[in-house]
N, C-alpha and C. Protein backbone atom coordinates (compact mmCIF):
# COMPACT_ATOMS: atom_id res chain seq x y z
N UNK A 1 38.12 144.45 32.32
CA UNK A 1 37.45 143.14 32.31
C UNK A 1 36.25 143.19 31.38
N UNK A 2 36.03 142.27 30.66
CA UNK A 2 34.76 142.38 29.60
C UNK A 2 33.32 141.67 30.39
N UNK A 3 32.40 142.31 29.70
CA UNK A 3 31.37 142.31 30.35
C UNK A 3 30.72 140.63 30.15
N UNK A 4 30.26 140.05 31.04
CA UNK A 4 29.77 138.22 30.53
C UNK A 4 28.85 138.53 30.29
N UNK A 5 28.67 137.74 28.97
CA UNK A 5 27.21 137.77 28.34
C UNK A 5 26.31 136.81 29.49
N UNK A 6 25.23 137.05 29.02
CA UNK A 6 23.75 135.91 30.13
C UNK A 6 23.62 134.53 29.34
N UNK A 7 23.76 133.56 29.81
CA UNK A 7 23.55 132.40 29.12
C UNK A 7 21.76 132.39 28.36
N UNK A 8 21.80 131.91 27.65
CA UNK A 8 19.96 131.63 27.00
C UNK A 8 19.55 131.25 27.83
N UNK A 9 17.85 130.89 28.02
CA UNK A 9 17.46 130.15 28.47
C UNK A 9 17.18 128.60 27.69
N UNK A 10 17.64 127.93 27.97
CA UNK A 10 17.95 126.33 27.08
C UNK A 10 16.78 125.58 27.87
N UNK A 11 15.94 124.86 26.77
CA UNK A 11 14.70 124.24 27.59
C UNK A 11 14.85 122.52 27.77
N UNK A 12 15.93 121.82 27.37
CA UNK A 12 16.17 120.57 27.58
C UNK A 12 17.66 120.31 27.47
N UNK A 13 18.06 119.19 27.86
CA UNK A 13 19.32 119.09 28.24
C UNK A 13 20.17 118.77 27.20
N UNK A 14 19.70 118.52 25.81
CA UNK A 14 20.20 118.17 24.21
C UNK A 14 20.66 120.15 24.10
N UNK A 15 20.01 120.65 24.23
CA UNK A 15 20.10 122.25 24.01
C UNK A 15 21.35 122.47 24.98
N UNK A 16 21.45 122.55 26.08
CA UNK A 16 22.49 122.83 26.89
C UNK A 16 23.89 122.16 26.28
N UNK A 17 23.57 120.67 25.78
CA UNK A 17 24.65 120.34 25.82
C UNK A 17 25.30 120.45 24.39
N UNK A 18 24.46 120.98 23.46
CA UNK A 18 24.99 121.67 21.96
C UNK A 18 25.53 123.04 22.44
N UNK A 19 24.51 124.17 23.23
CA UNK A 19 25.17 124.97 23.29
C UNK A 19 26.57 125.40 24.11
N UNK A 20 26.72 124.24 25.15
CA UNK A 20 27.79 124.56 25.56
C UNK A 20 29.39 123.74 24.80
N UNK A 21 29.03 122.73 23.96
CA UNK A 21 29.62 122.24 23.03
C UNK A 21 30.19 123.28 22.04
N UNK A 22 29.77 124.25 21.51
CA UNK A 22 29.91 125.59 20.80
C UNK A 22 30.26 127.49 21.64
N UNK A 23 30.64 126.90 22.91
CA UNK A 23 30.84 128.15 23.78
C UNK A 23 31.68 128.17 24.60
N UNK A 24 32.17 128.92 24.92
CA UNK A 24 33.06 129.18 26.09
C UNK A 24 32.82 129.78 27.25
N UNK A 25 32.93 128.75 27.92
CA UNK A 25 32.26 129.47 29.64
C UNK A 25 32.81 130.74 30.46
N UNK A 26 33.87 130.77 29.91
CA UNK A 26 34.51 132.48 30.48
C UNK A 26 33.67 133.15 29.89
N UNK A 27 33.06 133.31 29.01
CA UNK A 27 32.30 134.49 28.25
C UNK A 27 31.02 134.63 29.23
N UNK A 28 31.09 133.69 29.72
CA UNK A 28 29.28 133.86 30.35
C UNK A 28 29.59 133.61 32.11
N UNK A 29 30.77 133.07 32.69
CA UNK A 29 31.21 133.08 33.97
C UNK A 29 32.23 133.25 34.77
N UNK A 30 32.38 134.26 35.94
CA UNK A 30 33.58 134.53 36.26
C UNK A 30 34.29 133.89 36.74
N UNK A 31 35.18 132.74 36.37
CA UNK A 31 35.99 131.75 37.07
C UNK A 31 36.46 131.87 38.32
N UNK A 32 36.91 133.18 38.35
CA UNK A 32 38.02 133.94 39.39
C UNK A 32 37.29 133.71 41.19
N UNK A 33 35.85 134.07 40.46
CA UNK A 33 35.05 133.83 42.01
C UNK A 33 34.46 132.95 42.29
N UNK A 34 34.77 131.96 41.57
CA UNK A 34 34.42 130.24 41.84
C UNK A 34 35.06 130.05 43.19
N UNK A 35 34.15 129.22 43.66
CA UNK A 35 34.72 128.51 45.40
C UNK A 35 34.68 127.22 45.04
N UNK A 36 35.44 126.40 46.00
CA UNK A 36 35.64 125.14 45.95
C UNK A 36 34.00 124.39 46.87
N UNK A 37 33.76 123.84 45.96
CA UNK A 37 32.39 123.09 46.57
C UNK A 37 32.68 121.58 46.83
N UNK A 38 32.16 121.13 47.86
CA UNK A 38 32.55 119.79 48.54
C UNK A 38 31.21 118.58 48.37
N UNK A 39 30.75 117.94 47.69
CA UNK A 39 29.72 117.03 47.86
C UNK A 39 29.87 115.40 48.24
N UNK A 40 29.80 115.94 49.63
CA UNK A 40 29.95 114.29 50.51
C UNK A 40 29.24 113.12 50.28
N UNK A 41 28.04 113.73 50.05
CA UNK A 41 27.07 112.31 49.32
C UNK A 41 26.82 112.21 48.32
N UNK A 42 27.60 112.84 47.51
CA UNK A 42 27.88 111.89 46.07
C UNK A 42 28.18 110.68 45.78
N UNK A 43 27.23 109.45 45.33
CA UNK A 43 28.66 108.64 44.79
C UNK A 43 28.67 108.22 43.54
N UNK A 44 29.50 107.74 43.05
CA UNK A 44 29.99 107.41 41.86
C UNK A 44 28.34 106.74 41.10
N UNK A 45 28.60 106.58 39.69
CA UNK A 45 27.40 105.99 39.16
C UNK A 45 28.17 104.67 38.69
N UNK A 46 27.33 103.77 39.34
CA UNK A 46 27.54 102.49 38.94
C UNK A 46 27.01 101.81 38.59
N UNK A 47 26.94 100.61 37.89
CA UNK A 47 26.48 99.46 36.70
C UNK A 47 26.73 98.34 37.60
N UNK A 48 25.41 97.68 37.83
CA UNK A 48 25.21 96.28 38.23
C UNK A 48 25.79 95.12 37.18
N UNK A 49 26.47 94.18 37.37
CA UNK A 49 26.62 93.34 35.94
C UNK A 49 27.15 92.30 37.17
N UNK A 50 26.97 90.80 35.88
CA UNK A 50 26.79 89.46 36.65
C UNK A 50 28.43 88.90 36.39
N UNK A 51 29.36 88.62 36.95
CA UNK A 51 30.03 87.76 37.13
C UNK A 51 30.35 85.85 38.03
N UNK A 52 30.91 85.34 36.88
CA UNK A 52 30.76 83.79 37.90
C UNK A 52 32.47 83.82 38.33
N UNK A 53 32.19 83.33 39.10
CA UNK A 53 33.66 82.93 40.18
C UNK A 53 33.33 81.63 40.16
N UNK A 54 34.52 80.90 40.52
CA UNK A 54 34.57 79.59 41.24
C UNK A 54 34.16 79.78 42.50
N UNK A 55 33.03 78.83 43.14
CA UNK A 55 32.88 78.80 44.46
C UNK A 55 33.94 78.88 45.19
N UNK A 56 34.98 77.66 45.17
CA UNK A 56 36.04 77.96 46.00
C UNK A 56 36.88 79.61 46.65
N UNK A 57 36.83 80.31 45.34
CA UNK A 57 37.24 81.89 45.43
C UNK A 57 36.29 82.58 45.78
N UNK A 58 35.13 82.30 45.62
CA UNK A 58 34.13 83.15 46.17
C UNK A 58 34.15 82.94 47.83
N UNK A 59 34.15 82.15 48.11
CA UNK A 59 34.10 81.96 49.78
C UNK A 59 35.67 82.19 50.43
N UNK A 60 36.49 82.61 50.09
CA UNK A 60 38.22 82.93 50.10
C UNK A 60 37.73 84.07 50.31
N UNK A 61 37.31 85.16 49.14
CA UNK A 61 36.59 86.42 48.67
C UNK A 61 36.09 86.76 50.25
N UNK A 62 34.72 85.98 50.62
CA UNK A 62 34.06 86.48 51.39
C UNK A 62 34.72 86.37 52.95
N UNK A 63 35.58 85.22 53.16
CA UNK A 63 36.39 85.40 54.32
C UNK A 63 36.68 86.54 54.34
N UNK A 64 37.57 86.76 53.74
CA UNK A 64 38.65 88.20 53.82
C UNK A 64 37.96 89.10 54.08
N UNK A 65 36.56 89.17 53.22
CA UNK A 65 35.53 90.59 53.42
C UNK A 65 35.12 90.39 55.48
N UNK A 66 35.10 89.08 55.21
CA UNK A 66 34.28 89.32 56.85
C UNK A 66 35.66 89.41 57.38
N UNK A 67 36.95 89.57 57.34
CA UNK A 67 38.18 89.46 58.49
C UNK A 67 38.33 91.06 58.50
N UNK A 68 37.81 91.46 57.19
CA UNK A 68 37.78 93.02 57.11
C UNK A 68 36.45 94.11 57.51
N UNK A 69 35.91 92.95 58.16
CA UNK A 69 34.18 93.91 58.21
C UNK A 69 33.71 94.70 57.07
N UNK A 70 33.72 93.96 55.98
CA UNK A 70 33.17 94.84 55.01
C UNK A 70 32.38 93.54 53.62
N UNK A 71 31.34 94.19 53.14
CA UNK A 71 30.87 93.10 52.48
C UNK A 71 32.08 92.98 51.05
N UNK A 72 31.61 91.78 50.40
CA UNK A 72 32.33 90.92 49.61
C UNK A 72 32.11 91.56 48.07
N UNK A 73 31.56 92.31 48.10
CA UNK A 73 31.34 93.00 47.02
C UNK A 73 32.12 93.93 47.03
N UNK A 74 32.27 94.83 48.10
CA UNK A 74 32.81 95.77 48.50
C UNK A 74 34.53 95.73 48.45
N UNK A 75 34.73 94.35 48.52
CA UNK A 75 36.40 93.79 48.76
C UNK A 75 36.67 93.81 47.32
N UNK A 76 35.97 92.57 46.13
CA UNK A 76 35.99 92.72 45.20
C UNK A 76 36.42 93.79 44.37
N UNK A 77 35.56 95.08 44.57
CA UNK A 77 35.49 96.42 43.62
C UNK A 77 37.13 96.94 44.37
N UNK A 78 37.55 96.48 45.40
CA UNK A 78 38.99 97.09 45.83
C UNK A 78 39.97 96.41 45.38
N UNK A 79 39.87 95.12 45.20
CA UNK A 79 41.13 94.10 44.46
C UNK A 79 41.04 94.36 42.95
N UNK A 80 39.91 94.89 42.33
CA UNK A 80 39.36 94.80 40.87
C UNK A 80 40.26 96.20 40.82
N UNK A 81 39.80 97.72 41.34
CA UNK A 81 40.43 98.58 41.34
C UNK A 81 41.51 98.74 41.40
N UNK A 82 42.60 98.06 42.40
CA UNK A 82 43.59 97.71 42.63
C UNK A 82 44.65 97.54 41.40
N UNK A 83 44.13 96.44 41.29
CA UNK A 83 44.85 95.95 39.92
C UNK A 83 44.76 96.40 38.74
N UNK A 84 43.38 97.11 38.40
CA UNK A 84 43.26 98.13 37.24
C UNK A 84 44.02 99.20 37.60
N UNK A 85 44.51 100.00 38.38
CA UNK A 85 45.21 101.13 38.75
C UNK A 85 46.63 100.77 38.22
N UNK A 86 47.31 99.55 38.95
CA UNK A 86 48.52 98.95 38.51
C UNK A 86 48.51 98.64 36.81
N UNK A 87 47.33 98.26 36.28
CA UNK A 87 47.81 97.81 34.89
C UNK A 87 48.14 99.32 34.21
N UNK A 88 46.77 100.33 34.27
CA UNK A 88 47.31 101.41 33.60
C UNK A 88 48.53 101.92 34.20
N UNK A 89 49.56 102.05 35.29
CA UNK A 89 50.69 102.82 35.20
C UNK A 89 51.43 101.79 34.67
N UNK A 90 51.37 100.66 34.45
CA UNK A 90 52.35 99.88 33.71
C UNK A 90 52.38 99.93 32.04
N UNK A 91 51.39 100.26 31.78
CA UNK A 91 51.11 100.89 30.10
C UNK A 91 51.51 101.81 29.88
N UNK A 92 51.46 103.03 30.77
CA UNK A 92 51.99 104.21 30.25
C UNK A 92 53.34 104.81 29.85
């Protein structure tokens, strides 16, 4: 087995991300003894942005969210997902 070199010490995150752009992480880490790490309170990074609906659909929208106990935003990002999931396997 070859010996892993020590990573530099890199003082900002432009540095890290050139040098690891130009490196290979086997050289500097042993994959083999990687464990599976679990982070439950992660969540996704998301972007606020404004959409208009027709009132009429918006209050349709928010029924359903309240028949589902869940807010209307929350329903939204699942019908939006939904259907983005379906378009890409239909492209591929």
């Amino acid at each position: 087995m070859n010996k892993l070199k020590k990573a530099p010490a890199l003082k900002s995150e432009n540095e890290v991300l050139k040098f690891w752009d130009s490196h290979d992480s086997t050289d500097y880490v042993d994959w083999s003894k990687g464990k599976k790490a679990l982070f439950p309170n992660l969540r996704p990074t998301s972007k606020p942005i404004s959409i208009r609906f027709p009132v009429s659909l918006l209050n349709r929208i928010k029924y359903l969210a309240n028949m589902r106990d869940i807010p209307y935003q929350t329903l939204i990002k699942i019908f939006v997902n939904r259907e983005t999931e379906k378009e890409f396997k239909v492209t591929k």
